[in-house]
Protein backbone atom coordinates (compact mmCIF):
# COMPACT_ATOMS: atom_id res chain seq x y z
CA UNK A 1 161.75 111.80 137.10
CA UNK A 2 159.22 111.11 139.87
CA UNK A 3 156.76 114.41 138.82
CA UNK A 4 157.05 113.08 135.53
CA UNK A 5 155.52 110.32 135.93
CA UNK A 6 152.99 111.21 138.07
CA UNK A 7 152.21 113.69 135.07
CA UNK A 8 152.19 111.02 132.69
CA UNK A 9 150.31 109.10 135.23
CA UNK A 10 147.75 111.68 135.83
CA UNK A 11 146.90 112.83 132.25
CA UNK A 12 146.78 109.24 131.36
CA UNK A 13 143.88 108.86 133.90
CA UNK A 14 142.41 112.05 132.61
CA UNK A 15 142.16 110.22 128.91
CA UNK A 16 140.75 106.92 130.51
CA UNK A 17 138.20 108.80 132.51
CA UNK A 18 137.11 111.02 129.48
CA UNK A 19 137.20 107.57 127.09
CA UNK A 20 135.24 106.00 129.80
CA UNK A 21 132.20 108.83 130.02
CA UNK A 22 132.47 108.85 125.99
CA UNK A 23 131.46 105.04 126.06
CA UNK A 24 128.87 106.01 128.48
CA UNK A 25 127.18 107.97 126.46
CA UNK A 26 127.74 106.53 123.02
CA UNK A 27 126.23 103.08 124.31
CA UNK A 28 122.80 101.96 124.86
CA UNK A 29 119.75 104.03 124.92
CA UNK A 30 121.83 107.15 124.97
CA UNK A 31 123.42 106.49 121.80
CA UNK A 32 119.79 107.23 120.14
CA UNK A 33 118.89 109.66 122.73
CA UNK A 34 121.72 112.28 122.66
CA UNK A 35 121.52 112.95 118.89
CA UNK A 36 117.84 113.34 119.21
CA UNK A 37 117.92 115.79 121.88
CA UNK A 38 120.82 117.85 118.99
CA UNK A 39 118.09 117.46 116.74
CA UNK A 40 115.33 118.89 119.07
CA UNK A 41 117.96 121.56 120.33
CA UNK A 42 118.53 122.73 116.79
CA UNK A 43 115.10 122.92 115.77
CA UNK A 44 114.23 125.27 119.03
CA UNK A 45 117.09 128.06 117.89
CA UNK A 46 115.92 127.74 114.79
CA UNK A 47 111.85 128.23 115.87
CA UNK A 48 113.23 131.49 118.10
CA UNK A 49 115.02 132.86 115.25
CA UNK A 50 112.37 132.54 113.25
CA UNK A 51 109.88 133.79 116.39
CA UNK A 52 111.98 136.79 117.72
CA UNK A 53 112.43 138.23 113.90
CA UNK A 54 109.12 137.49 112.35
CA UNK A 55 108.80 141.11 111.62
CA UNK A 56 111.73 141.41 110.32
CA UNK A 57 110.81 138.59 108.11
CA UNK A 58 107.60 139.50 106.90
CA UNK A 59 108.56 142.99 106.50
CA UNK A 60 112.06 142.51 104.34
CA UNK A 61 113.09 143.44 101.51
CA UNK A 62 113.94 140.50 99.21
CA UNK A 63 116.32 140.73 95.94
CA UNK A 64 116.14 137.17 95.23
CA UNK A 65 118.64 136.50 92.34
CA UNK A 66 118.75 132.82 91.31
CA UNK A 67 121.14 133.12 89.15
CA UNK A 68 124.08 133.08 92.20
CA UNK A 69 122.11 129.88 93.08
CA UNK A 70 123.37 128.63 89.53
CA UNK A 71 127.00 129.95 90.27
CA UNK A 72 126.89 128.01 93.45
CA UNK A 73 126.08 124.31 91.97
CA UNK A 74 128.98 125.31 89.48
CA UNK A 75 131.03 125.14 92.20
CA UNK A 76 129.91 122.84 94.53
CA UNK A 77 130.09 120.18 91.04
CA UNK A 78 133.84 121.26 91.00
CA UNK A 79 134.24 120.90 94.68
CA UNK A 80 132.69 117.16 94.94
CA UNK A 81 134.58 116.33 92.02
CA UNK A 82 137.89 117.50 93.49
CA UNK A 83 136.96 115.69 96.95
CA UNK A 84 136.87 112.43 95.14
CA UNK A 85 139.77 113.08 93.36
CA UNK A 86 141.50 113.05 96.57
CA UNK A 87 140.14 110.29 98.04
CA UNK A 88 140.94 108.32 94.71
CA UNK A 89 144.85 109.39 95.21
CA UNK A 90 144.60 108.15 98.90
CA UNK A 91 143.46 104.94 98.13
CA UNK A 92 145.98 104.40 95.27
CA UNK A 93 148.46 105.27 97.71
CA UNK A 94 146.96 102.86 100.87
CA UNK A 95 144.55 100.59 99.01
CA UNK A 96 146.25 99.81 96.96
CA UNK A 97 143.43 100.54 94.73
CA UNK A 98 143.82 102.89 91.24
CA UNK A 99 140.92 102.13 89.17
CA UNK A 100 139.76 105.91 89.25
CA UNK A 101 136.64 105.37 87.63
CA UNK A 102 135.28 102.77 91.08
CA UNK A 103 137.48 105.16 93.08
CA UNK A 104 135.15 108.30 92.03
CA UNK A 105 132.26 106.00 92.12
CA UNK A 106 132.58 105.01 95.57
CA UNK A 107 133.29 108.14 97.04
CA UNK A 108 129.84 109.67 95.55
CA UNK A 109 127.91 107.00 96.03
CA UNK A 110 128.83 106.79 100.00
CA UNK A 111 129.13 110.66 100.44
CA UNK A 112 124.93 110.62 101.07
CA UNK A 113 125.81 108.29 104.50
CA UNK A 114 127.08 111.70 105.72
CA UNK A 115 124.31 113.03 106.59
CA UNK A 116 123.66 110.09 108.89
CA UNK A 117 124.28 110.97 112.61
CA UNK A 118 127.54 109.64 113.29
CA UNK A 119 130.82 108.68 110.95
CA UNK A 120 130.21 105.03 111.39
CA UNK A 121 128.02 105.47 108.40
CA UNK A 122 129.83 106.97 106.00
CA UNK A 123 132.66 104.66 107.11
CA UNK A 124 130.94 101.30 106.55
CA UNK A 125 129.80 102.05 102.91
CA UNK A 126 132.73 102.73 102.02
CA UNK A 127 133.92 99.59 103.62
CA UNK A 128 131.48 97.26 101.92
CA UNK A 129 131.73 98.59 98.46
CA UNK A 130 135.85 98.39 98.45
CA UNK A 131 135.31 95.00 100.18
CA UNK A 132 133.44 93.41 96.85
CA UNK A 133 136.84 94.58 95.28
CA UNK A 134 139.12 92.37 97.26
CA UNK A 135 140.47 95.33 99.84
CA UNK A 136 139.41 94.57 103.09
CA UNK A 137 137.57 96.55 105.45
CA UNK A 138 140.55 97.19 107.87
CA UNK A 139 142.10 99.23 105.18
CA UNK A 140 139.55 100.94 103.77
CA UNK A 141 138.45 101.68 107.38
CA UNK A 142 141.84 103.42 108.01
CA UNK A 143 141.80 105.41 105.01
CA UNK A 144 139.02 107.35 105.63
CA UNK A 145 139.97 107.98 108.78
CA UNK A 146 142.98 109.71 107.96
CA UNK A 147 140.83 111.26 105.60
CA UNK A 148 138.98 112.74 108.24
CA UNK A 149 142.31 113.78 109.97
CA UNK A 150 143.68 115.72 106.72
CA UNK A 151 140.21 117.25 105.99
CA UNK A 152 140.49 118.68 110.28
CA UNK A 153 144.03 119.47 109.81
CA UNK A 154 143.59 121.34 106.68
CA UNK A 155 140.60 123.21 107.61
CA UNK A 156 142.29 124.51 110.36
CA UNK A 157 145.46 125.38 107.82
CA UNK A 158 142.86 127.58 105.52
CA UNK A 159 141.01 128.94 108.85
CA UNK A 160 144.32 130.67 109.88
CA UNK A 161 145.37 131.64 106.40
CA UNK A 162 142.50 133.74 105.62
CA UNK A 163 141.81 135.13 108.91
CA UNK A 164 144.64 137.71 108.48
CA UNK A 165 142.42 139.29 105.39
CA UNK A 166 139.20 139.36 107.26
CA UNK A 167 137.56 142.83 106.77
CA UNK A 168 135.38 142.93 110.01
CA UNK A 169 134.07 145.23 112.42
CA UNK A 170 135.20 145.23 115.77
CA UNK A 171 132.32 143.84 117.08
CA UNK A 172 132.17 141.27 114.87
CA UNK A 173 136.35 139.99 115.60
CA UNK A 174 135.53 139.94 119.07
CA UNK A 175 133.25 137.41 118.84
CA UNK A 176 137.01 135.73 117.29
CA UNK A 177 139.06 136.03 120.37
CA UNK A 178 139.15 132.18 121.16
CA UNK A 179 139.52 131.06 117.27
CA UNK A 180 142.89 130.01 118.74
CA UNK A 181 140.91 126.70 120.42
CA UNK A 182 141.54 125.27 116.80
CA UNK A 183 144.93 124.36 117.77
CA UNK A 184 143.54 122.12 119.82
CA UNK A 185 141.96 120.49 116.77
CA UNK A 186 145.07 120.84 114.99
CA UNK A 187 147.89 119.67 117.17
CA UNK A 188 146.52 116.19 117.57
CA UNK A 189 145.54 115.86 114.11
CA UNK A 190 149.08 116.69 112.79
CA UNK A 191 150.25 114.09 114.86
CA UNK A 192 147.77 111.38 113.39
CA UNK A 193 149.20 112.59 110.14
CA UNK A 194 152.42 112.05 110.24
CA UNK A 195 154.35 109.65 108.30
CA UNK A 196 155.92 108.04 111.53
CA UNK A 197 152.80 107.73 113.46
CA UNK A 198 151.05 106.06 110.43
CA UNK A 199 153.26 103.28 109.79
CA UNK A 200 153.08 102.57 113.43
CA UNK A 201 149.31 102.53 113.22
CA UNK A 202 149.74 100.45 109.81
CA UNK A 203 152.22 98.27 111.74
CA UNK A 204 150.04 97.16 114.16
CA UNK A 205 147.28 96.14 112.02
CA UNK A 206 149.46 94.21 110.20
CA UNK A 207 149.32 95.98 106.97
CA UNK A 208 152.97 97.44 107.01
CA UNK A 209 154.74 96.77 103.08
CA UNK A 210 157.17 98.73 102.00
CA UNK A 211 155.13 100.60 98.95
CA UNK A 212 152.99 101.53 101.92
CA UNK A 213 155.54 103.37 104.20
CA UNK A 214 154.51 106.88 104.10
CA UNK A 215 156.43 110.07 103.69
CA UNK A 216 156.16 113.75 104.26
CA UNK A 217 156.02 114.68 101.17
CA UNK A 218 152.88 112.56 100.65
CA UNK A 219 150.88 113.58 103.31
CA UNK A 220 151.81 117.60 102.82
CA UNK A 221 150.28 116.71 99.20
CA UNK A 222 146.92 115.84 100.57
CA UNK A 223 146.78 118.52 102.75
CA UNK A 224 147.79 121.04 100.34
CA UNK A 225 145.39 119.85 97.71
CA UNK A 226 142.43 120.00 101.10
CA UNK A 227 142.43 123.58 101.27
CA UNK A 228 140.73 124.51 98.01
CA UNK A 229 138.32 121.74 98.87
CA UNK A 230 137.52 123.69 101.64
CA UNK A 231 138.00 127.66 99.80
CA UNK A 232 135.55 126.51 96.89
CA UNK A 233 132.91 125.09 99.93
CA UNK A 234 133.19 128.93 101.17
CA UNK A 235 132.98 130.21 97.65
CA UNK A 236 129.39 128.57 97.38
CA UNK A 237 128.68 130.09 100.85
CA UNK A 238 129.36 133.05 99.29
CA UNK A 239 127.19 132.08 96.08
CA UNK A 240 124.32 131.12 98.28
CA UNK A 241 124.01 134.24 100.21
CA UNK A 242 124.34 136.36 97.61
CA UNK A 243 121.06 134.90 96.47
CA UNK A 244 118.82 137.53 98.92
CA UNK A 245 121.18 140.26 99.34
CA UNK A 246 124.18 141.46 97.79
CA UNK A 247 127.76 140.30 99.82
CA UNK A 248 130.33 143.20 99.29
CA UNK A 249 133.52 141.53 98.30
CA UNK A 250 135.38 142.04 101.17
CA UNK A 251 133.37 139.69 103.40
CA UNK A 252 134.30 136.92 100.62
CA UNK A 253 137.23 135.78 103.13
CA UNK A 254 135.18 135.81 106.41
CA UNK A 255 132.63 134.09 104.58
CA UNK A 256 135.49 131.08 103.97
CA UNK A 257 136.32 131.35 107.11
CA UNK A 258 133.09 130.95 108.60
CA UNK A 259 132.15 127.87 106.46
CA UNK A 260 135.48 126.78 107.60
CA UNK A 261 135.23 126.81 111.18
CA UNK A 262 131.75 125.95 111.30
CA UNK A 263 132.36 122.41 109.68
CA UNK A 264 134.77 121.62 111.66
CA UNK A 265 133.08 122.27 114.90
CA UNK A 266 129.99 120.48 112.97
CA UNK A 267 132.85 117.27 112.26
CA UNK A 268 134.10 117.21 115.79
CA UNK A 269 130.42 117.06 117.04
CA UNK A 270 130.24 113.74 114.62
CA UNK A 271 133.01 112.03 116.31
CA UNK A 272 131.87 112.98 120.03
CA UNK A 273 128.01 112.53 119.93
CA UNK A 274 126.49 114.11 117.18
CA UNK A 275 126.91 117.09 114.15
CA UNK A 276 123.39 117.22 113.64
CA UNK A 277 122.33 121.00 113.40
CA UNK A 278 125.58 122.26 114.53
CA UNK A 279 126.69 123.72 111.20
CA UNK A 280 123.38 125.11 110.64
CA UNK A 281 122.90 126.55 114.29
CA UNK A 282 126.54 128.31 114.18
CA UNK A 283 126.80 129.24 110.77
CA UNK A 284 123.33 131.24 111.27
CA UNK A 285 124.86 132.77 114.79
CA UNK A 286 127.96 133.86 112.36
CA UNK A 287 126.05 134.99 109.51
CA UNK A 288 123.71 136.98 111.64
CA UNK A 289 126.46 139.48 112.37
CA UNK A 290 126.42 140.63 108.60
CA UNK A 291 122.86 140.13 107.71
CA UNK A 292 118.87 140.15 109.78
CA UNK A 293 118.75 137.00 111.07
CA UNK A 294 115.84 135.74 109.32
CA UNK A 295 118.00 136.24 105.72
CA UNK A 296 121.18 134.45 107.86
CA UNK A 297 118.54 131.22 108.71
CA UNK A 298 116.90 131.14 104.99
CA UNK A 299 120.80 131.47 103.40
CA UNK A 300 121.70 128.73 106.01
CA UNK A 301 118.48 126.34 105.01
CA UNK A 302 119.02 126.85 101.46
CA UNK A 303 122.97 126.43 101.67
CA UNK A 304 122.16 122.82 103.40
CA UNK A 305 119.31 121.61 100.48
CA UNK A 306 122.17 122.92 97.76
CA UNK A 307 124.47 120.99 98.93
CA UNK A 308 122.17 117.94 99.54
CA UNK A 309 120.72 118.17 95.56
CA UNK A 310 124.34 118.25 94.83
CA UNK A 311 125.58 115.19 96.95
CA UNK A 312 122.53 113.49 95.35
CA UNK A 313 123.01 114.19 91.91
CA UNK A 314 126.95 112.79 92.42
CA UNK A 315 125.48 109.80 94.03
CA UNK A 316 123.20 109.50 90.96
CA UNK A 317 125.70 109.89 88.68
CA UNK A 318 128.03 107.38 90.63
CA UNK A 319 125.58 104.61 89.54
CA UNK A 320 126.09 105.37 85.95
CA UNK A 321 130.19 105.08 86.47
């Protein structure tokens, strides 16, 4: 009984002293600072890449095919689309708010604030939009963050479902060896998404009712519809870097799963001190195993505007909703 306390004890200080140096450097000067430095530390790998394969560059040979560039915005329309859908069903469920139409609108409209260093952003538009519709900011605050939680937990879920069909070299799935650090990701997550630990959480902040007691059943349904969400986001991947050289079709699943774990080491960057550049910078590392690097860094550059003309065509479209 004694050691188990002093276990408790000691990894309860270990939290404190972590949440402590988190506040540290989330506060002040730093909080400005740290993200900048990202910023500067993703522009340098991208400068060498582009520095240590000029020749490479210059001296390619490009098959650019716009049409897969066409296939990809197909997708990535069907993929923003089913994104809000889900967000719509949460909020019917927590809001409670089921007017589908502001639902999609919202969702669109504030989907631009993620590309804003930090979640706060993204968090507070939402906030202020459902707040002109009577739901306070409380609730919309906790809804998107277990949002966030069923887009981490899922991503992890479709990481370790394609990895068994991954068609790699050897070289290539040794670089894989410590994909099993997701569950660290993952274990927490699941526990912020469960039913139990939810109404607790609702509980507290005095928003318990019984139509908002939550159920297994529910949350499995958001997860489950997550992981196309994240299978059509690899599918443009795929799309996109089939624009300069053809992808044989059995890297379409390592392709997923790079897009997959990439984000979610770019999202957990977000809620420490920043994701800015750390999709970019890893998904170019991971691409650069199957392609030059100079082809990885321009499918990486053009993946990030496609997906940018896309989340601002949604957010021009959710001001004619």
């Amino acid at each position: 009984m004694i050691m188990y306390r002093i276990q408790f004890m000691t990894r309860a200080n270990i939290i404190s002293t972590f949440s402590r140096v988190l506040a540290y450097f989330q506060s002040g000067w730093r909080r400005q600072a740290i993200p900048f430095l990202f910023f500067l530390l993703s522009v340098a790998v991208i400068l060498s890449v582009l520095a240590n394969n000029w020749q490479t560059l210059i001296t390619y040979h490009w098959q650019v095919r716009p049409h897969w560039l066409l296939y990809a915005f197909i997708f990535m329309s069907f993929d923003l689309l089913l994104g809000a859908y889900a967000w719509h069903l949460l909020m019917t469920r927590l809001g409670p708010y089921n007017n589908r139409r502001h639902n999609f609108k919202f969702w669109l409209y504030a989907n631009l604030a993620r590309r804003l260093p930090g979640p706060v952003w993204h968090i507070a538009s939402r906030a202020v939009l459902y707040e002109e519709k009577g739901i306070s900011k409380t609730v919309t605050s906790m809804t998107s963050g277990l949002e966030l939680a069923i887009i981490l937990v899922s991503g992890a879920v479709t990481f370790f479902l394609v990895l068994p069909f991954w068609v790699i070299p050897d070289s290539v799935r040794s670089q894989l060896n410590q994909s099993w650090l997701l569950l660290i990701i993952l274990l927490p997550c699941l526990l912020l998404v469960h039913p139990r630990s939810l109404n607790t959480i609702w509980q507290k902040l005095g928003h318990q009712s019984p139509n908002q007691r939550l159920y297994w059943h529910e949350t499995m349904k958001w997860l489950l519809l997550y992981i196309p969400i994240w299978i059509i986001g690899g599918i443009v991947l795929y799309c996109v870097s089939n624009m300069f050289q053809p992808v044989p079709r059995m890297q379409f699943f390592p392709l997923i799963g790079m897009w997959v774990i990439t984000n979610i080491l770019s999202l957990a960057g977000t809620l420490t001190f920043t994701g800015m550049g750390l999709r970019e910078i890893s998904l170019t590392l991971l691409l650069a195993l199957f392609m030059p690097p100079p082809v990885a860094l321009l499918t990486v550059i053009v993946l990030r505007l496609t997906w940018l003309g896309g989340e601002l065509g949604g957010a021009l479209i959710s001001l004619l909703l």
